[in-house]
Protein backbone atom coordinates (compact mmCIF):
# COMPACT_ATOMS: atom_id res chain seq x y z
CA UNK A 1 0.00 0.00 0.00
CA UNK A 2 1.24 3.11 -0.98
CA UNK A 3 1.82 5.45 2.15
CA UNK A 4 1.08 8.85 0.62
CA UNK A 5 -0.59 10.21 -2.22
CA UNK A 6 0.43 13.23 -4.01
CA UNK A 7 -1.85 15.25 -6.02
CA UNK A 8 -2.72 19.00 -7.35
CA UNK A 9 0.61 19.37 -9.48
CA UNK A 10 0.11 21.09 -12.89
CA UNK A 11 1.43 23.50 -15.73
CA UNK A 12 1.58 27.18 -14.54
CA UNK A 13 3.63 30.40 -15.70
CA UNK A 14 5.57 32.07 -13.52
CA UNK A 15 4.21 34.62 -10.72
CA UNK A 16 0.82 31.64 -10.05
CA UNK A 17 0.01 29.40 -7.66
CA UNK A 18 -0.72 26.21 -7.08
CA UNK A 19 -2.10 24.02 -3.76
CA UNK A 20 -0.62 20.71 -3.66
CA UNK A 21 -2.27 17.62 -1.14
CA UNK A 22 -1.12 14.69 0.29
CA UNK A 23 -3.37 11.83 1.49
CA UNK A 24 -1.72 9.71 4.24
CA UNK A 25 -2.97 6.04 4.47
CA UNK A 26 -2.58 5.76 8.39
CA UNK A 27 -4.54 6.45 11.15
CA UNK A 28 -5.34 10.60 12.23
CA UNK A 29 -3.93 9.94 15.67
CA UNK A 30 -0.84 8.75 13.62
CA UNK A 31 -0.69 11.45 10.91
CA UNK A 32 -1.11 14.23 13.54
CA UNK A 33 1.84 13.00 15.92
CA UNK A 34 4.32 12.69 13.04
CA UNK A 35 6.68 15.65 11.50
CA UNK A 36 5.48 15.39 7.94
CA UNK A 37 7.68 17.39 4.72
CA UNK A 38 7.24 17.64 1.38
CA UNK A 39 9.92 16.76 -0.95
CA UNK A 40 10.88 18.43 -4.86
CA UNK A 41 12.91 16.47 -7.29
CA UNK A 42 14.12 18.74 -9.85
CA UNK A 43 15.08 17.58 -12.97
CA UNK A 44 18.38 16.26 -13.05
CA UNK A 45 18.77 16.65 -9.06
CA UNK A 46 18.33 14.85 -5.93
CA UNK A 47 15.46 14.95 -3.80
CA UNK A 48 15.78 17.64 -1.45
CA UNK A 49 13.18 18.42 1.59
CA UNK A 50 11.88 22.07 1.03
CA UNK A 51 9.46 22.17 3.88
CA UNK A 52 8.47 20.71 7.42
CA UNK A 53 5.29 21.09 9.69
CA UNK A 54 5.32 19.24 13.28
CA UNK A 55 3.19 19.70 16.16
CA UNK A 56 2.36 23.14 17.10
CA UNK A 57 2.68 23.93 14.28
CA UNK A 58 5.91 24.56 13.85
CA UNK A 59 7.01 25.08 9.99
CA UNK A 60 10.31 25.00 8.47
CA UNK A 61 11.40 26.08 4.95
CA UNK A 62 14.20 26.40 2.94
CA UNK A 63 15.16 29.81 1.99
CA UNK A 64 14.10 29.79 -1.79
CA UNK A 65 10.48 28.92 -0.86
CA UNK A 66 10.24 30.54 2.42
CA UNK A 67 7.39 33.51 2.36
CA UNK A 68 6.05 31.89 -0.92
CA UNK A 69 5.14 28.24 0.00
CA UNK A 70 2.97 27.52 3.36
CA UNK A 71 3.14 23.89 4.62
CA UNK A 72 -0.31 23.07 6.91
CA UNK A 73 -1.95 19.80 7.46
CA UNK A 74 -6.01 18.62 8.20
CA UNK A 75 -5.31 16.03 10.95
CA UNK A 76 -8.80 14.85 10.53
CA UNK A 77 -8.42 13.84 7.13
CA UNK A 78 -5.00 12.83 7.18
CA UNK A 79 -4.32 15.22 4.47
CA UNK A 80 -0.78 17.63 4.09
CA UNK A 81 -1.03 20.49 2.03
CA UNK A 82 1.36 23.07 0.18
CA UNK A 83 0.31 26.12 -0.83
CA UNK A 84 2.66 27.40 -3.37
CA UNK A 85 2.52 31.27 -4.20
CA UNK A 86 4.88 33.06 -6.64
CA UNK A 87 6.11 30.41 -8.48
CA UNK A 88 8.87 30.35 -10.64
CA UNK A 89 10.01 28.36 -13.02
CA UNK A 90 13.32 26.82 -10.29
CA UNK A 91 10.18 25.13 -8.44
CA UNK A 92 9.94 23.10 -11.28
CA UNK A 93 9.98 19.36 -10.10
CA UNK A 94 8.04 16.98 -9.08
CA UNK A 95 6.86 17.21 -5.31
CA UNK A 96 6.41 14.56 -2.65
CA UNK A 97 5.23 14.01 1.13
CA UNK A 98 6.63 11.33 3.80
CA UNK A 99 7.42 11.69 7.49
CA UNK A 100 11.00 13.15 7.91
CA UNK A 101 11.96 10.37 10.42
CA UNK A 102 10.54 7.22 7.64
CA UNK A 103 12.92 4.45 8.33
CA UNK A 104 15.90 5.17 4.71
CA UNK A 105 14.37 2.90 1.72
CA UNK A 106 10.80 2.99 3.00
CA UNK A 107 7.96 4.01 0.33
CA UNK A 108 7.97 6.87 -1.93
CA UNK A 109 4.28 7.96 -2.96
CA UNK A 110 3.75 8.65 -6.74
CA UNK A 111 4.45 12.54 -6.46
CA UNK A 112 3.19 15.17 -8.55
CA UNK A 113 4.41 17.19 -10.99
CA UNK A 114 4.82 20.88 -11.20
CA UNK A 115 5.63 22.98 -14.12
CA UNK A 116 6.63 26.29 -14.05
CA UNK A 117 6.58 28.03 -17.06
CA UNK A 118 8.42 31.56 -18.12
């Protein structure tokens, strides 16, 4: 069973937005203790963890999303959002959710993509 699912990726030109969701298949009394991130894979790059939310909340972002992206979560659906504001086309990539502290080589969900035109 796949852990997460990604979805709300798409083609947009620079300056939009975009709200991305993750569905968690675990328990809410699960999903709301964890520290949850989403992930980008750029083309040609590693993964790399552009955002964290953990009980509080307390959010975390890298500097080249940080006042354009908002990380929040519904822990009664299990559900992990990104709002993305501003975009441009270096947030090109496709974007992913798992708990920060998943054990190394556990499931990946299918992402999504976002594209980020000029």
């Amino acid at each position: 069973q796949v852990p997460f699912v990604e979805s709300g990726g798409g083609l947009v030109q620079a300056g939009g937005s975009l709200r991305l969701s993750c569905v968690a298949s675990e328990s809410t009394s699960s999903f709301r203790m964890k520290t949850m991130g989403w992930y980008r894979q750029a083309p040609g790059k590693q993964r790399e963890l552009i955002a964290t939310i953990r009980n509080g909340p307390i959010t975390d972002y890298i500097d080249s999303v940080k006042g354009r992206f908002t990380i929040s979560r519904n822990t009664l659906a299990s559900t992990l959002y990104l709002q993305m504001n501003e975009l441009k086309p270096e947030d090109t990539g496709v974007y992913y959710c798992k708990s920060i502290y998943a054990p190394s080589g556990s499931s990946w969900g299918p992402g999504t993509q976002v594209t980020v035109s000029s």
